[in-house]
C-alpha atoms as a PDB file:
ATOM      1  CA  UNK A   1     -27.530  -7.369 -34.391  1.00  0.00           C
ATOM      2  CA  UNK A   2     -27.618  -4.895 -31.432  1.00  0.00           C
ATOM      3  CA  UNK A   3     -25.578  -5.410 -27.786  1.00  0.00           C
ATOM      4  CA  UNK A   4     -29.357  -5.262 -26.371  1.00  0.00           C
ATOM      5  CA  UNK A   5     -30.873  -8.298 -28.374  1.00  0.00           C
ATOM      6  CA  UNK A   6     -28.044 -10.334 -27.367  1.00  0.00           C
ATOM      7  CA  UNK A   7     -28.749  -9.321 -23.102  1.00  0.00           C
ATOM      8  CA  UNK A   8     -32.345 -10.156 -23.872  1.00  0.00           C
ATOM      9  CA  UNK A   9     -31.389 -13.573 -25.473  1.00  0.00           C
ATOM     10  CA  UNK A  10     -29.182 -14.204 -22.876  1.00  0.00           C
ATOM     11  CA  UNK A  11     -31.532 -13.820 -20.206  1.00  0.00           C
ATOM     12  CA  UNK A  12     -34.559 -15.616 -21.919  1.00  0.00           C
ATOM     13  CA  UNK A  13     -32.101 -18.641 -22.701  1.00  0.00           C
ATOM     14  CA  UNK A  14     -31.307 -18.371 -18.628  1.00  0.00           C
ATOM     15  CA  UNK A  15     -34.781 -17.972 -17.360  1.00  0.00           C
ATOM     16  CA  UNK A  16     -36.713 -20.475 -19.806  1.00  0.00           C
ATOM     17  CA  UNK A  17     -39.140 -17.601 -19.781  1.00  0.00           C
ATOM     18  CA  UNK A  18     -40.352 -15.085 -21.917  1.00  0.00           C
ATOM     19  CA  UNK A  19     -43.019 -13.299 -19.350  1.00  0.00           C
ATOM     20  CA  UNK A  20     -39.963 -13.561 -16.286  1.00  0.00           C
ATOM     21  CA  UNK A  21     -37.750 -11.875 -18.604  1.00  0.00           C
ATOM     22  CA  UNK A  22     -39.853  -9.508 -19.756  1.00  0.00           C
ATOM     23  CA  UNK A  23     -40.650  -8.472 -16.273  1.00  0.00           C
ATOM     24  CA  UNK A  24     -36.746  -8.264 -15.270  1.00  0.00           C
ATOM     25  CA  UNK A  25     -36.303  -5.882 -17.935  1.00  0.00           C
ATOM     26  CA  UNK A  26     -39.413  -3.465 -17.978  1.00  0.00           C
ATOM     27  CA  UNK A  27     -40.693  -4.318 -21.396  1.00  0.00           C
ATOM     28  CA  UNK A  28     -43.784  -5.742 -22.786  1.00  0.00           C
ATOM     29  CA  UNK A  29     -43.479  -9.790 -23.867  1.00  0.00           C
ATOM     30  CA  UNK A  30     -44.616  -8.781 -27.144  1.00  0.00           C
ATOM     31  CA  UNK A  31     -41.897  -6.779 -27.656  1.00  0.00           C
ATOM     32  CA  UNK A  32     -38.934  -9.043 -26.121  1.00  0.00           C
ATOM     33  CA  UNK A  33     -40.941 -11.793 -28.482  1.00  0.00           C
ATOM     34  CA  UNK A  34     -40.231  -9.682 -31.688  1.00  0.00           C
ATOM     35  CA  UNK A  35     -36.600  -9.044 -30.447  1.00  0.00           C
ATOM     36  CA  UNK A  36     -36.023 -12.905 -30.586  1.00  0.00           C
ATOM     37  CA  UNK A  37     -37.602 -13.259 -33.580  1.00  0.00           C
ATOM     38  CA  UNK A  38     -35.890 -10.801 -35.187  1.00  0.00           C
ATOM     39  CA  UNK A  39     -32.314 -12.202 -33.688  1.00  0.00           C
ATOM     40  CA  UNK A  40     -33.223 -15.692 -35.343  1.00  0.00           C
ATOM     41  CA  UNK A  41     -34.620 -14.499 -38.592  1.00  0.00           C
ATOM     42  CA  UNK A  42     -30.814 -13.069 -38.704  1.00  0.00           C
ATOM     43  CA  UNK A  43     -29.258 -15.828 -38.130  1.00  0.00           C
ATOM     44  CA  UNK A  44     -31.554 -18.011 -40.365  1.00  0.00           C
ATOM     45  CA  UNK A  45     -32.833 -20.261 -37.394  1.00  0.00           C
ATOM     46  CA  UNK A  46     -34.799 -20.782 -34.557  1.00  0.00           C
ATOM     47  CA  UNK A  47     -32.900 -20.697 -31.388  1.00  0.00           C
ATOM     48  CA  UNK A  48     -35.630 -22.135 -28.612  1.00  0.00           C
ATOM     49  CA  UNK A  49     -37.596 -24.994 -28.659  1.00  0.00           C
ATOM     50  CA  UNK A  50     -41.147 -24.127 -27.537  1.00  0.00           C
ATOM     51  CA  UNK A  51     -42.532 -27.144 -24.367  1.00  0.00           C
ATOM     52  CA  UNK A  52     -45.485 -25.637 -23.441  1.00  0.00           C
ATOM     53  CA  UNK A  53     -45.049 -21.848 -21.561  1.00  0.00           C
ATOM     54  CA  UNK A  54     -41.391 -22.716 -21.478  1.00  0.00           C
ATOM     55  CA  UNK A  55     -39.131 -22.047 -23.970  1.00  0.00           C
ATOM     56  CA  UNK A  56     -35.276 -23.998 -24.162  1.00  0.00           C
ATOM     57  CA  UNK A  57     -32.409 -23.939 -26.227  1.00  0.00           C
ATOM     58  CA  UNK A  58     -32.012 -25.970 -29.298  1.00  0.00           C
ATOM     59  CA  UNK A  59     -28.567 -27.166 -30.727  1.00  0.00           C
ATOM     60  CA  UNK A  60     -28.060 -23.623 -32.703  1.00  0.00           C
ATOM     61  CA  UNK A  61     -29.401 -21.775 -29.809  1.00  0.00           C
ATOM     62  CA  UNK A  62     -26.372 -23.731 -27.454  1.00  0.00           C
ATOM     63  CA  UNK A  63     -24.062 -22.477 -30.109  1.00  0.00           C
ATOM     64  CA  UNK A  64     -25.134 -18.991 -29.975  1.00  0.00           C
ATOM     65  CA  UNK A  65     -25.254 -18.667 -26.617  1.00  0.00           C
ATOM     66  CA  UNK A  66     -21.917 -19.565 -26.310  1.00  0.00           C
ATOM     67  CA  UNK A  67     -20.557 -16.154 -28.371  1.00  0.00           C
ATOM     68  CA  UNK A  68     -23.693 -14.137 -26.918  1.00  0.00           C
ATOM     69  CA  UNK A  69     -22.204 -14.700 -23.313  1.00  0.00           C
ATOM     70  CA  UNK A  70     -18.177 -14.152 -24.630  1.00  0.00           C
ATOM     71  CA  UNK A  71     -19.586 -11.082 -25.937  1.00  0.00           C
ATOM     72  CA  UNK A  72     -22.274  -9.560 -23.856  1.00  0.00           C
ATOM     73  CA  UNK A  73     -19.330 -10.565 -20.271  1.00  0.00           C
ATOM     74  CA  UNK A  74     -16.232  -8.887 -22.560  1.00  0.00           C
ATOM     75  CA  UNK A  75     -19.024  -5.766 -22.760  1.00  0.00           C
ATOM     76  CA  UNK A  76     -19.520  -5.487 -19.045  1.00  0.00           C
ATOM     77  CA  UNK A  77     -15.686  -6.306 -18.653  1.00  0.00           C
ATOM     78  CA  UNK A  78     -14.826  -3.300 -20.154  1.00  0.00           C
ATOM     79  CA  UNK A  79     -17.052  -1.137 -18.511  1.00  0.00           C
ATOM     80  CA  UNK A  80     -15.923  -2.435 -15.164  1.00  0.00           C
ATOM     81  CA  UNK A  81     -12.609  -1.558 -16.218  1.00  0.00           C
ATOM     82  CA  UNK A  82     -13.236   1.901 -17.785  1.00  0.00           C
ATOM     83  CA  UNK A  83     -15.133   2.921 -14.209  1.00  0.00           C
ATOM     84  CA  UNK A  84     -12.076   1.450 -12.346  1.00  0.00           C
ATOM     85  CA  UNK A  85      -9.264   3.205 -14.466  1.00  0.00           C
ATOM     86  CA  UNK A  86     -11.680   6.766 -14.241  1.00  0.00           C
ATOM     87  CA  UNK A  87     -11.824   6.709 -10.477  1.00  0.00           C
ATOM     88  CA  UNK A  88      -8.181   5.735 -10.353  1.00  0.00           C
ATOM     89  CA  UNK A  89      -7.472   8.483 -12.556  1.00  0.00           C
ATOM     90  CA  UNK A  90      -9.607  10.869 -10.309  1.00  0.00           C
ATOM     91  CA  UNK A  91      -8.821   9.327  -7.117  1.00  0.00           C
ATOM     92  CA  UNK A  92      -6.719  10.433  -3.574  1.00  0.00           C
ATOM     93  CA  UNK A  93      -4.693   8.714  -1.787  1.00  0.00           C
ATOM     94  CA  UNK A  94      -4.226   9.683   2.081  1.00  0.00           C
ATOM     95  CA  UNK A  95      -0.578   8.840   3.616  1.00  0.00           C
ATOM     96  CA  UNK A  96       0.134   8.874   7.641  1.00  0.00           C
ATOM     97  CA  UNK A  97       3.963   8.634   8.044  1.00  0.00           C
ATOM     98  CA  UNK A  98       4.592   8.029  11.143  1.00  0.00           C
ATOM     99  CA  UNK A  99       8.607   7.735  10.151  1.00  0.00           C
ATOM    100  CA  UNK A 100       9.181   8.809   6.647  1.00  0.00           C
ATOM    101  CA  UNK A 101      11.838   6.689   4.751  1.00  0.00           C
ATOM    102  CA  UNK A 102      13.993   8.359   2.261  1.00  0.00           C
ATOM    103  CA  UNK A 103      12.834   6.586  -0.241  1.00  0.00           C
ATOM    104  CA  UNK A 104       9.423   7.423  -0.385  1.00  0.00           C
ATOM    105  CA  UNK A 105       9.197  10.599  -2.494  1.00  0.00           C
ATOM    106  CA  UNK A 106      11.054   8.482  -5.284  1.00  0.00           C
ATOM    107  CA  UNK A 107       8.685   6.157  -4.492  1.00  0.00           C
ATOM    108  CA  UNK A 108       5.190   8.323  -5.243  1.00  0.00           C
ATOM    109  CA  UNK A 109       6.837  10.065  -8.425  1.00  0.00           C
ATOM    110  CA  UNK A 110       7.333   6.869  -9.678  1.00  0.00           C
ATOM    111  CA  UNK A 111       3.959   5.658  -8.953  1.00  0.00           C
ATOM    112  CA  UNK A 112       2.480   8.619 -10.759  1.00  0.00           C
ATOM    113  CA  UNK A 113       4.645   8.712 -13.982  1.00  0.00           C
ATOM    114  CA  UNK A 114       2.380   5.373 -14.350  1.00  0.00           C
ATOM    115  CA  UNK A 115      -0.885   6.982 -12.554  1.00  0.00           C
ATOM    116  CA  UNK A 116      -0.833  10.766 -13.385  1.00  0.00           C
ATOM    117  CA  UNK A 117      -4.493  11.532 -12.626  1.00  0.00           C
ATOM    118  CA  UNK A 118      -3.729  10.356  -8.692  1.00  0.00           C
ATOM    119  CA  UNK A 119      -3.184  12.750  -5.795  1.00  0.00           C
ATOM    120  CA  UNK A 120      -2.185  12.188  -2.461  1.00  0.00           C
ATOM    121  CA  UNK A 121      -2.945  13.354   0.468  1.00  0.00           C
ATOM    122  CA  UNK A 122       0.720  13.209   3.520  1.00  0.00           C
ATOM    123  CA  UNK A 123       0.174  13.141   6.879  1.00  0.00           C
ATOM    124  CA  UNK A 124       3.178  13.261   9.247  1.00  0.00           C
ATOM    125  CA  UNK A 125       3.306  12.381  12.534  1.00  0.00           C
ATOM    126  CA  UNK A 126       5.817  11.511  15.425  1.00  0.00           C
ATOM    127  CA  UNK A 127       3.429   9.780  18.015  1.00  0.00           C
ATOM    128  CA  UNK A 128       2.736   5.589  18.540  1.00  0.00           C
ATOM    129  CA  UNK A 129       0.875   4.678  16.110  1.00  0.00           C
ATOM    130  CA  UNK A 130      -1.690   3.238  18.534  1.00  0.00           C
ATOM    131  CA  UNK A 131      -2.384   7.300  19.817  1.00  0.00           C
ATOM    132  CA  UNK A 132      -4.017   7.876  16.225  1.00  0.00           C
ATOM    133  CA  UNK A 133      -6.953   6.291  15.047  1.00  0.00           C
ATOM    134  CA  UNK A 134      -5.404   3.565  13.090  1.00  0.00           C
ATOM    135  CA  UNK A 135      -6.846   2.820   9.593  1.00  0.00           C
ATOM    136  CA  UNK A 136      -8.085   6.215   9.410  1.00  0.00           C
ATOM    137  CA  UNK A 137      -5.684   7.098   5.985  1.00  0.00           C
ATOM    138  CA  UNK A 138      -5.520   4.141   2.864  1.00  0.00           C
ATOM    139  CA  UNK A 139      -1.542   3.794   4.171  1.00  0.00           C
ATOM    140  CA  UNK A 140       0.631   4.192   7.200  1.00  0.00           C
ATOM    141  CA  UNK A 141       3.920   4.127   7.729  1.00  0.00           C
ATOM    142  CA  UNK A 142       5.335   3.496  10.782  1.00  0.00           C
ATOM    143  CA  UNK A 143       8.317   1.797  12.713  1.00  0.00           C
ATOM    144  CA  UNK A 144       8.144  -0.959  14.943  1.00  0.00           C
ATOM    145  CA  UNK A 145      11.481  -2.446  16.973  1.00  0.00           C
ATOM    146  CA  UNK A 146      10.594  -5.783  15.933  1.00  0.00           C
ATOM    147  CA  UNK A 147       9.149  -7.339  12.240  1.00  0.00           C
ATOM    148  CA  UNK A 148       5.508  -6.780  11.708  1.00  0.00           C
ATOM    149  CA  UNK A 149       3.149  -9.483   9.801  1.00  0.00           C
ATOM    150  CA  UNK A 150      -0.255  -9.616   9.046  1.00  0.00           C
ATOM    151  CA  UNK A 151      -3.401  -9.386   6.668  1.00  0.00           C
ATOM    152  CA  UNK A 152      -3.313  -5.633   6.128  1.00  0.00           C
ATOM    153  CA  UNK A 153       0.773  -4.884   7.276  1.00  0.00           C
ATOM    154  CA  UNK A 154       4.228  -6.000   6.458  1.00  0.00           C
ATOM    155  CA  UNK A 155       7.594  -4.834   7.473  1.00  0.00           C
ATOM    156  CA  UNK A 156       8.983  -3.387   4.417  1.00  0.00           C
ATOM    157  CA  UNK A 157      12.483  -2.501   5.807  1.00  0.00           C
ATOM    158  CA  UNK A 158      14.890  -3.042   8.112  1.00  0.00           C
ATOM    159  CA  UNK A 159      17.325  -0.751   9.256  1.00  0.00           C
ATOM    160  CA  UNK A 160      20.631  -0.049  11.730  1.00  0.00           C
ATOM    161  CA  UNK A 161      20.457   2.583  14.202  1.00  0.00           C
ATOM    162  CA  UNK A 162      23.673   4.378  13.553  1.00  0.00           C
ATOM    163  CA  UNK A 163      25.592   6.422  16.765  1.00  0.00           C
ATOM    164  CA  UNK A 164      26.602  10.054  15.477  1.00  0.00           C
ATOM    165  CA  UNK A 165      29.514  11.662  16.289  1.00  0.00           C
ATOM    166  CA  UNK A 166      31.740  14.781  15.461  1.00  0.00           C
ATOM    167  CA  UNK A 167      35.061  13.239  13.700  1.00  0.00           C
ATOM    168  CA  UNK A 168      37.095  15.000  16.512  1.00  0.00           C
ATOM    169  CA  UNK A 169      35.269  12.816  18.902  1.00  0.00           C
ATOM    170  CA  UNK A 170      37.248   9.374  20.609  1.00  0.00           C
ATOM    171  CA  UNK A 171      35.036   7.182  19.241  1.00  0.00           C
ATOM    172  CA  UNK A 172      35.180   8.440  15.299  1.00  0.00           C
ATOM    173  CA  UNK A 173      37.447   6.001  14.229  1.00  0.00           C
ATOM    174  CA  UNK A 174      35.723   3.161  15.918  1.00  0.00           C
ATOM    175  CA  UNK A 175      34.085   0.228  13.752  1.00  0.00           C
ATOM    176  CA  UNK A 176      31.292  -0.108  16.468  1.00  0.00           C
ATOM    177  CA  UNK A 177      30.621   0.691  19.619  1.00  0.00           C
ATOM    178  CA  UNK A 178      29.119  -1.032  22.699  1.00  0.00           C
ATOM    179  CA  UNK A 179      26.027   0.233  23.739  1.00  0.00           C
ATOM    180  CA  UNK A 180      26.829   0.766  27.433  1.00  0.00           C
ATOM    181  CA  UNK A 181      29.873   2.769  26.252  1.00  0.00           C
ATOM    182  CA  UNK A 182      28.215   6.138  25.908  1.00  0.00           C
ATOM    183  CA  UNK A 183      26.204   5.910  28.883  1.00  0.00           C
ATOM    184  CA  UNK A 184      27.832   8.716  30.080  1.00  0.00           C
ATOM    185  CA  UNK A 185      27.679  10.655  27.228  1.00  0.00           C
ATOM    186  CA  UNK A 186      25.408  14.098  26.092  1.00  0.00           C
ATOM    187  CA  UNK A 187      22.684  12.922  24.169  1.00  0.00           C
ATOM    188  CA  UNK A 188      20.366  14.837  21.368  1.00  0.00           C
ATOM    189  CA  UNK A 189      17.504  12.812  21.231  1.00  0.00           C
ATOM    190  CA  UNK A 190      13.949  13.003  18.805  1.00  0.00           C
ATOM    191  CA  UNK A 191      11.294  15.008  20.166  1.00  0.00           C
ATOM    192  CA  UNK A 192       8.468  14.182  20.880  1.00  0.00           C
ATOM    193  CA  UNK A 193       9.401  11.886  23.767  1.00  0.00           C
ATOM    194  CA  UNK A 194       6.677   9.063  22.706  1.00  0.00           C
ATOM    195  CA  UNK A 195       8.050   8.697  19.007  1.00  0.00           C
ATOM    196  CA  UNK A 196       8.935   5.408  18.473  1.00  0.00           C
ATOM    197  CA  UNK A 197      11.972   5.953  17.439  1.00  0.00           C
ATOM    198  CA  UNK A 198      12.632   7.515  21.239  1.00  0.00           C
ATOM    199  CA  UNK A 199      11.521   4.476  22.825  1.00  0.00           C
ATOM    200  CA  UNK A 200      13.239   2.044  20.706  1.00  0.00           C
ATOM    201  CA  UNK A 201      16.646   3.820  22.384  1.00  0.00           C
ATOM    202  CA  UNK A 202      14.700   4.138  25.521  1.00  0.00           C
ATOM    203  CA  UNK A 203      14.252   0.286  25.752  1.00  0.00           C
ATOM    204  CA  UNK A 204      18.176  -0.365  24.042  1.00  0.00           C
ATOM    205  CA  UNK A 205      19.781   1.622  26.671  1.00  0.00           C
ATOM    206  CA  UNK A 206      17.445  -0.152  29.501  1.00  0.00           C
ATOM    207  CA  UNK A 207      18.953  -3.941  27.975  1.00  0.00           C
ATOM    208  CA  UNK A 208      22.380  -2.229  28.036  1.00  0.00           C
ATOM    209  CA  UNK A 209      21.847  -1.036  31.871  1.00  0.00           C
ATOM    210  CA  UNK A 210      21.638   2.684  31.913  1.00  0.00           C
ATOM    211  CA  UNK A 211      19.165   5.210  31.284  1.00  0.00           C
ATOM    212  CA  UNK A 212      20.351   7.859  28.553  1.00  0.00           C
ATOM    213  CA  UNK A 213      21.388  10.872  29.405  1.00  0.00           C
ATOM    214  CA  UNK A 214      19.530  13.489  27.124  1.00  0.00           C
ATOM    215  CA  UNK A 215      20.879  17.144  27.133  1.00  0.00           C
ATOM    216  CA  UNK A 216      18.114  18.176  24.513  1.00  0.00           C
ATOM    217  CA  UNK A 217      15.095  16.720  22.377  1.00  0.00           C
ATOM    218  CA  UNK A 218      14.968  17.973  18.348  1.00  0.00           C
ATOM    219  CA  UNK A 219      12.123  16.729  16.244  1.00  0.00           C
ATOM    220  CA  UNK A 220      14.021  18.119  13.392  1.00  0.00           C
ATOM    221  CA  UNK A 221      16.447  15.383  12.211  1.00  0.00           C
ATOM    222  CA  UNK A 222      19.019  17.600  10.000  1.00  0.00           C
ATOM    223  CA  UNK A 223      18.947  19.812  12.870  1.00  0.00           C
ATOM    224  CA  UNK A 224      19.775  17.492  15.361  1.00  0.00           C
ATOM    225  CA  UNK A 225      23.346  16.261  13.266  1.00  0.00           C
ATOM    226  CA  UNK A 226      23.948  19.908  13.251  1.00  0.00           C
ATOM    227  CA  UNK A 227      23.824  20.145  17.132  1.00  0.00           C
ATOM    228  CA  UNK A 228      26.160  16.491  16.744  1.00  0.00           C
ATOM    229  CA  UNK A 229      28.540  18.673  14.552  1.00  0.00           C
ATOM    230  CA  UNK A 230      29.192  21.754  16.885  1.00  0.00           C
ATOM    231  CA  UNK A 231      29.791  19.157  19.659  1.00  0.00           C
ATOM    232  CA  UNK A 232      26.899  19.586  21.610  1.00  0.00           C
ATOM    233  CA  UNK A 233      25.685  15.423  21.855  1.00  0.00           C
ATOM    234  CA  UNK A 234      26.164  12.400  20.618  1.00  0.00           C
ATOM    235  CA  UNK A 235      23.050  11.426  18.656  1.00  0.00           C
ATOM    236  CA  UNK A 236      20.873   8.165  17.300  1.00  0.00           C
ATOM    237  CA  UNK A 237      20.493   8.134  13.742  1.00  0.00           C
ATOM    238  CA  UNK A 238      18.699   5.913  11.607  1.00  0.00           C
ATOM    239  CA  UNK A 239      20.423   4.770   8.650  1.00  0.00           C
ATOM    240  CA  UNK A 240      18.149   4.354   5.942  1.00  0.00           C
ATOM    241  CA  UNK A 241      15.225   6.871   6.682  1.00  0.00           C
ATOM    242  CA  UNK A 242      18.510   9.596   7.270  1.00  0.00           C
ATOM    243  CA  UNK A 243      20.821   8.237   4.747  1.00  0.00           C
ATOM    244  CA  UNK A 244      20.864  11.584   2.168  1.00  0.00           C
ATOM    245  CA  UNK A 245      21.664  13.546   4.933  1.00  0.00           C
ATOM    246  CA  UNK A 246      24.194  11.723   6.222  1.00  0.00           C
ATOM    247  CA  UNK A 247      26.094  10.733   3.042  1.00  0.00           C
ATOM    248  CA  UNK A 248      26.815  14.885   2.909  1.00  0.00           C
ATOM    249  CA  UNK A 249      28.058  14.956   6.481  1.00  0.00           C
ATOM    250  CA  UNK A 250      32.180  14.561   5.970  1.00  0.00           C
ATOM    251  CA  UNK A 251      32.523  16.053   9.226  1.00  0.00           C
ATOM    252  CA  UNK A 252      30.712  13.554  10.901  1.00  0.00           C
ATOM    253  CA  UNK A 253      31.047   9.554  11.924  1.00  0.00           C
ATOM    254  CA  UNK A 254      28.303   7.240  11.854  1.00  0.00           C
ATOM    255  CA  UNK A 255      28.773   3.951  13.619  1.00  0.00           C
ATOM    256  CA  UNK A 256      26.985   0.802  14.070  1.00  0.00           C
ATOM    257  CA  UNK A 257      26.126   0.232  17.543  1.00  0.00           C
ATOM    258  CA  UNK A 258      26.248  -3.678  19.390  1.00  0.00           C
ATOM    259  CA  UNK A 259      25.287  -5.279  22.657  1.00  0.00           C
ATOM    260  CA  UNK A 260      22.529  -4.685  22.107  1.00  0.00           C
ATOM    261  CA  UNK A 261      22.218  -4.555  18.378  1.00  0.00           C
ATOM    262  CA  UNK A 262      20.527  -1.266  17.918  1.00  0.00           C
ATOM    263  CA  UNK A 263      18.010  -1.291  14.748  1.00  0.00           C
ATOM    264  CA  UNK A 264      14.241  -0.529  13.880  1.00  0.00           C
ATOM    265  CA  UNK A 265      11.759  -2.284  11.181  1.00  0.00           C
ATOM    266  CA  UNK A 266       9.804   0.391   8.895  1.00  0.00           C
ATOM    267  CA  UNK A 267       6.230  -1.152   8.621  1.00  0.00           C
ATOM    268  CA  UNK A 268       3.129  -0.734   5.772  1.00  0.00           C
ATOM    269  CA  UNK A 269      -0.065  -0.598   7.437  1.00  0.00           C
ATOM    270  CA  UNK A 270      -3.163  -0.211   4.596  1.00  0.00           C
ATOM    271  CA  UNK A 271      -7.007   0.305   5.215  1.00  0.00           C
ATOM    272  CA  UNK A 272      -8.603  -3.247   4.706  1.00  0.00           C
ATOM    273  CA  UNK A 273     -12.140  -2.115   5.905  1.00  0.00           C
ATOM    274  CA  UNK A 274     -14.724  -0.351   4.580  1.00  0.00           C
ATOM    275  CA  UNK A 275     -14.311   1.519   0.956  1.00  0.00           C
ATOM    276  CA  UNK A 276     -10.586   0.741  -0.344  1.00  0.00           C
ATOM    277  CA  UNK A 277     -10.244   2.652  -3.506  1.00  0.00           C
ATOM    278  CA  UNK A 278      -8.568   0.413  -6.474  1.00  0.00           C
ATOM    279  CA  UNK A 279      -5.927   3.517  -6.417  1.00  0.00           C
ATOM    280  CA  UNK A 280      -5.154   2.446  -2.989  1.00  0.00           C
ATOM    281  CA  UNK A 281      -4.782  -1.414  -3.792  1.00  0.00           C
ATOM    282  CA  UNK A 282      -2.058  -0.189  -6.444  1.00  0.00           C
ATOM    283  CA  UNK A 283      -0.074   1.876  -4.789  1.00  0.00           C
ATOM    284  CA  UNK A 284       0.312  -0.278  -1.634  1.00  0.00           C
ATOM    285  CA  UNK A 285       1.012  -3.375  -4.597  1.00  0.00           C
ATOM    286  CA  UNK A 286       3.703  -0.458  -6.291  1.00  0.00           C
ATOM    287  CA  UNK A 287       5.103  -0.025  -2.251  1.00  0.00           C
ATOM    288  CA  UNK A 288       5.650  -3.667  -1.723  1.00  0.00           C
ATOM    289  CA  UNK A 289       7.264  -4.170  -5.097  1.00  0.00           C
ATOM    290  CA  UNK A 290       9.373  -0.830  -4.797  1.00  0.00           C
ATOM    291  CA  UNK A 291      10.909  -1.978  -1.018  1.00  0.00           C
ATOM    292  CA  UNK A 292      11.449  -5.861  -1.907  1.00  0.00           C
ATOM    293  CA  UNK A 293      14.108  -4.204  -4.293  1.00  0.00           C
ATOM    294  CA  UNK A 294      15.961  -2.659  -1.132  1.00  0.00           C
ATOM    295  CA  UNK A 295      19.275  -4.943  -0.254  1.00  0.00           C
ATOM    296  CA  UNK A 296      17.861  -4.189   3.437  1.00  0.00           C
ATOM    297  CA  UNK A 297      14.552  -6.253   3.537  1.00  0.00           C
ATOM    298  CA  UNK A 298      12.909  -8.163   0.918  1.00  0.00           C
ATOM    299  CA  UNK A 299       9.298  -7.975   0.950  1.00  0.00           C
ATOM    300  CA  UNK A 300       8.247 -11.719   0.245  1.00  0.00           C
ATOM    301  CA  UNK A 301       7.030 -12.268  -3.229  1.00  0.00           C
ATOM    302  CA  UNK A 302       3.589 -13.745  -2.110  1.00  0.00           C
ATOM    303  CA  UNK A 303       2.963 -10.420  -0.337  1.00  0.00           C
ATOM    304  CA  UNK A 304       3.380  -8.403  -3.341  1.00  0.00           C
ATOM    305  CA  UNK A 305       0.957  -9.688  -5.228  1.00  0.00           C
ATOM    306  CA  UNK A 306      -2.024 -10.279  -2.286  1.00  0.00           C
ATOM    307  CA  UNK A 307      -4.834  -8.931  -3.196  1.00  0.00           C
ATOM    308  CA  UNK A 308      -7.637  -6.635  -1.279  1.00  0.00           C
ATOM    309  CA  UNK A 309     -10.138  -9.278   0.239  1.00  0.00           C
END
């Protein structure tokens, strides 16, 4: 019994037709008769009842049928699956960080000790998110100053911005600060000057009544709490997508700023038109999973497991 005799029996038991199945699969009736004739002198029975130029299932050809179809659908199963796990294995991911959280190379090795064969493709940039063509990579990541929610992005973390400052400085021992207390103050800001992250403290200072006072933009962040070490500025720093280099900084205070409440939501954006490779669905499914572990936003469960539509 061959994988082939059981498609054509399939098909001829669907059809009711010997010359419609024939046709579908390129061969002469003669032929796909012999096939079935061969199947049943196997088994030891007829399968079909003959009524007229139709042909229909008997009782044995019901019970057939039933393993034929478990059979011939656990086939084509597996070749669905072999084709998906090959161009998983094979496939590239792009990346656009627009803000990169620190978590994020853990995140990929981790995805790969599961998906070797994958590569990836990082993008970073500093601008809005609506200045790039959005969609154009499988993921972005980018930061929003309030929670993001929708078919194809989530808000995946939640973080304080933090107010750096040499330990020498009056305010180093302080538990928090009041926004509107440094508007005097030298300030090292993030270059460019249409990052998010810049208008985020842009817009906080604005609530709090004053425009900062920046002495010098930086687009380098570990350069930046150098120039907040030597005393040049005070500096904004956010505390989760900065948090390895500030844990190393003992000559430096970091402290949580109020009225306003200064803080920023990181955000998953994923391509939801047009091809979506399965490698893509995974990884954004491994993202979600990975951030609803953080203690500072948990991704909601029903999230995690939404699939590509």
């Amino acid at each position: 019994m061959e994988l082939l005799q059981l498609r054509y029996f399939k098909r001829v038991a669907e059809l009711q037709h010997m010359t419609k199945t024939a046709e579908e699969f390129h061969i002469a009736q003669p032929s796909l008769s012999k096939t079935i004739r061969l199947l049943e002198d196997e088994l030891g029975t007829e399968l079909f009842d003959r009524k007229g130029k139709y042909i229909v299932l008997n009782d044995a050809g019901k019970i057939f049928k039933h393993y034929a179809d478990m059979v011939v659908d656990a086939v084509d199963d597996a070749k669905r699956e072999i084709e998906e796990y090959k161009a998983t294995g094979n496939a590239t991911i792009t990346i656009s960080l627009r803000v990169a959280p620190i978590g994020f190379p853990d995140l990929i090795a981790r995805f790969r000790e599961q998906h070797p064969g994958v590569k990836f493709v990082v993008e970073q940039h500093q601008h809005f998110l609506d200045d790039l063509k959005k969609g154009r990579c499988d993921i972005t990541v980018y930061s929003s100053m309030t929670k993001v929610s929708a078919p194809n992005e989530l808000t995946i973390l939640e973080e304080p911005i933090l107010l750096a400052v040499p330990k020498t400085h009056p305010l180093a021992d302080r538990e928090f600060v009041r926004l509107r207390e440094i508007a005097d103050e030298d300030l090292i800001a993030s270059s460019p000057a249409e990052s998010n992250l810049r208008y985020a403290i842009n817009t906080y200072c604005k609530i709090a009544g004053f425009k900062p006072k920046i002495i010098m933009d930086c687009d380098d962040y570990m350069t930046i709490q150098g120039f907040v070490r030597t005393g040049v500025g005070l500096a904004f720093i956010p505390k989760v997508s900065w948090m390895d280099q500030q844990a190393s900084s003992s000559d430096l205070r970091y402290i949580p700023i109020i009225e306003p409440e200064c803080k920023r939501c990181i955000n998953l954006h994923w391509k939801n038109t047009g091809y979506v490779s399965k490698a893509s669905v995974l990884f954004r499914k491994f993202t979600l999973e990975y951030f609803s572990k953080k203690e500072d936003y948990q991704v909601p469960a029903d999230r995690i497991a939404t699939k590509e539509k």
